[in-house]
Protein backbone atom coordinates (compact mmCIF):
# COMPACT_ATOMS: atom_id res chain seq x y z
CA UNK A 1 66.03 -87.17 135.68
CA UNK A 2 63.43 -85.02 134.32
CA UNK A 3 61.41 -87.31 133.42
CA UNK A 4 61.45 -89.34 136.69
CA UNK A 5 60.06 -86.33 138.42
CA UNK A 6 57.61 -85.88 135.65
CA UNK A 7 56.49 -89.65 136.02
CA UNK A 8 56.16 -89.17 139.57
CA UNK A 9 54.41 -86.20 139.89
CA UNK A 10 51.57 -88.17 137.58
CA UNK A 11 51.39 -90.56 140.01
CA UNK A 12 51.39 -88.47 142.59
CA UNK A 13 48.67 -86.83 140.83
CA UNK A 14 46.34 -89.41 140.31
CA UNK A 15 46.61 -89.72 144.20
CA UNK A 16 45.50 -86.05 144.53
CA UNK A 17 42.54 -86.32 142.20
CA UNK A 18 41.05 -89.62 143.71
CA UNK A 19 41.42 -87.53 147.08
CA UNK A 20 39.52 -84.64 145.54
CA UNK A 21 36.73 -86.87 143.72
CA UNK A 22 36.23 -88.49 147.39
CA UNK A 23 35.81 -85.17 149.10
CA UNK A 24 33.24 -83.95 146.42
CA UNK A 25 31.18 -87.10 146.72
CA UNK A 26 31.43 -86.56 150.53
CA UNK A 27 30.22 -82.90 150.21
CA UNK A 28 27.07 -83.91 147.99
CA UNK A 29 25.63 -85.45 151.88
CA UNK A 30 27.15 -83.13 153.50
CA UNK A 31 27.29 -79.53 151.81
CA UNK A 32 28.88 -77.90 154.68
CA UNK A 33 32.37 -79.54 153.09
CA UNK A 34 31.72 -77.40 149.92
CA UNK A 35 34.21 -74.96 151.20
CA UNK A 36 37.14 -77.39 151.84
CA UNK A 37 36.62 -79.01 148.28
CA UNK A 38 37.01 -75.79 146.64
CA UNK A 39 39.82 -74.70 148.49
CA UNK A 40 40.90 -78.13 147.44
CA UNK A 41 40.23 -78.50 144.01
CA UNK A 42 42.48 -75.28 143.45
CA UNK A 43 45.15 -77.18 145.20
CA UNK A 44 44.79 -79.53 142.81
CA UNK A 45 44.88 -77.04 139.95
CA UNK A 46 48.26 -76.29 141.82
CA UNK A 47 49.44 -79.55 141.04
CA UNK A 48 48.39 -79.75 137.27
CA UNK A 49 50.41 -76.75 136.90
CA UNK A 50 53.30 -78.14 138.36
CA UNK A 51 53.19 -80.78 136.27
CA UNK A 52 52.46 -78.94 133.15
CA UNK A 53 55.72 -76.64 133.69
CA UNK A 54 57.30 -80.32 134.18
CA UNK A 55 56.05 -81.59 130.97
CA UNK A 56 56.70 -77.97 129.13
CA UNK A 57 60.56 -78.53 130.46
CA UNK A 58 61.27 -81.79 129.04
CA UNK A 59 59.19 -80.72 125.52
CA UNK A 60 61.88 -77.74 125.87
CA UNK A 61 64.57 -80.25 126.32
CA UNK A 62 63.79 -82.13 122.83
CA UNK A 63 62.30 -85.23 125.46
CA UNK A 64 59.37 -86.45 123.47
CA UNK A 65 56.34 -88.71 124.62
CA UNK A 66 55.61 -92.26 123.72
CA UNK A 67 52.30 -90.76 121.82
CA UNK A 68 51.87 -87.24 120.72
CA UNK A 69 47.98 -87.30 122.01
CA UNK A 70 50.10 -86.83 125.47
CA UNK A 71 50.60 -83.74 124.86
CA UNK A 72 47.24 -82.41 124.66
CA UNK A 73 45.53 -84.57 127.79
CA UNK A 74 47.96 -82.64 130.24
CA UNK A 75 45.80 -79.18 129.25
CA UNK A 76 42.66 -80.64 129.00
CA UNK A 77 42.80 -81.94 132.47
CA UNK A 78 44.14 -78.77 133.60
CA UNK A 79 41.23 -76.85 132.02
CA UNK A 80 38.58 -79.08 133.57
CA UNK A 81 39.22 -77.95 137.21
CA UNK A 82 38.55 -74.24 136.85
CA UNK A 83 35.81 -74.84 134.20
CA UNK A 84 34.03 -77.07 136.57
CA UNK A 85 34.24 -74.19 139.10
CA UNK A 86 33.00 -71.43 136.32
CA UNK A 87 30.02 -74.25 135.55
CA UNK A 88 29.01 -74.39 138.95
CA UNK A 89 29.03 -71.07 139.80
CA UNK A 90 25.62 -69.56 141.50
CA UNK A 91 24.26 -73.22 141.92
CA UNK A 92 22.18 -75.09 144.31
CA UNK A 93 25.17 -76.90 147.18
CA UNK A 94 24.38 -80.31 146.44
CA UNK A 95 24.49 -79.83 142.84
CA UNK A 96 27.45 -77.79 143.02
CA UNK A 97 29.32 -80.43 144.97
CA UNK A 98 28.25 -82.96 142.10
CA UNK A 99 29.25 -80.83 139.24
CA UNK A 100 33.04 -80.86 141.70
CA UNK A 101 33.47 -84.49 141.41
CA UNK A 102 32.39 -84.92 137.60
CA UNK A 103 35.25 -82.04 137.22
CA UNK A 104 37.50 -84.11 139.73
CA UNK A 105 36.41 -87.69 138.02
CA UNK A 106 36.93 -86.17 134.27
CA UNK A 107 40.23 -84.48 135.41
CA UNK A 108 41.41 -87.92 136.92
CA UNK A 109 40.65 -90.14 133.90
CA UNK A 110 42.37 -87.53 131.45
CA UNK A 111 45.26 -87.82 134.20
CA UNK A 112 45.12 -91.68 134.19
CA UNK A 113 45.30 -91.65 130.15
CA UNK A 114 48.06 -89.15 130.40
CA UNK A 115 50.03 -91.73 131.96
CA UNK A 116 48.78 -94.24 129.63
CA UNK A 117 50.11 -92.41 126.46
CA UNK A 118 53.68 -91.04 127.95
C-alpha cells in the first residue's frame, strides 16, 4: 500500500512541477507574478518532502527500488528548489523568474527519472 501512495504522489508530483515551471515562465513577462511563484515553489518543496518521508518509509520497511540510482534523484530534486531560490537571491525580476523555472524544469526532469528508475 505504501508504495501505491508513493507511486502516486510522483505522479502527482510531476503535475505540481509542470504547474510551477508554467508559472515561472509566466512571471519572466510578467514579474509582478514573482511573488506567487515563490510562495509556490515552496509549496512544491512541501511536496518533495512528502514524498521523501514516503520513500524514507518504505526504505525503512526493507521495500527496495527497481534501481538503486532512485534513491539519490529523490534528494537531488529536493535540493534544487531551495538552491534555485539561494541562486537567485538579490537578482534582477526577470532573471530571477528564469533562474525559478530552470530550478522548476531541473527539479521536474530529476522527478520524471525518479519515476523512471523505481
Amino acid at each position: 500500500m505504501l508504495v501505491t501512495v508513493h507511486q502516486r504522489l510522483g505522479y502527482a508530483l510531476l503535475a505540481v512541477l509542470v504547474v510551477g515551471l508554467v508559472l515561472a515562465l509566466l512571471a519572466v513577462g510578467d514579474v509582478r507574478r514573482l511573488p506567487t511563484v515563490r510562495a509556490y515553489l515552496w509549496l512544491a518543496v512541501a511536496a518533495l518532502v512528502l514524498q521523501g518521508i514516503a520513500g524514507i518509509s518504505l526504505l525503512l520497511v526493507g521495500e527496495r527500488p527497481a534501481q538503486g540510482l532512485h534513491v539519490m534523484y529523490g534528494p537531488l530534486a529536493l535540493v534544487s528548489l531551495p538552491l534555485t531560490v539561494l541562486f537567485a537571491r538579490g537578482w534582477a525580476p526577470r532573471r530571477e523568474a528564469w533562474t525559478f523555472a530552470a530550478g522548476f524544469l531541473v527539479a521536474l526532469l530529476l522527478a520524471i527519472r525518479a519515476l523512471m528508475t523505481g
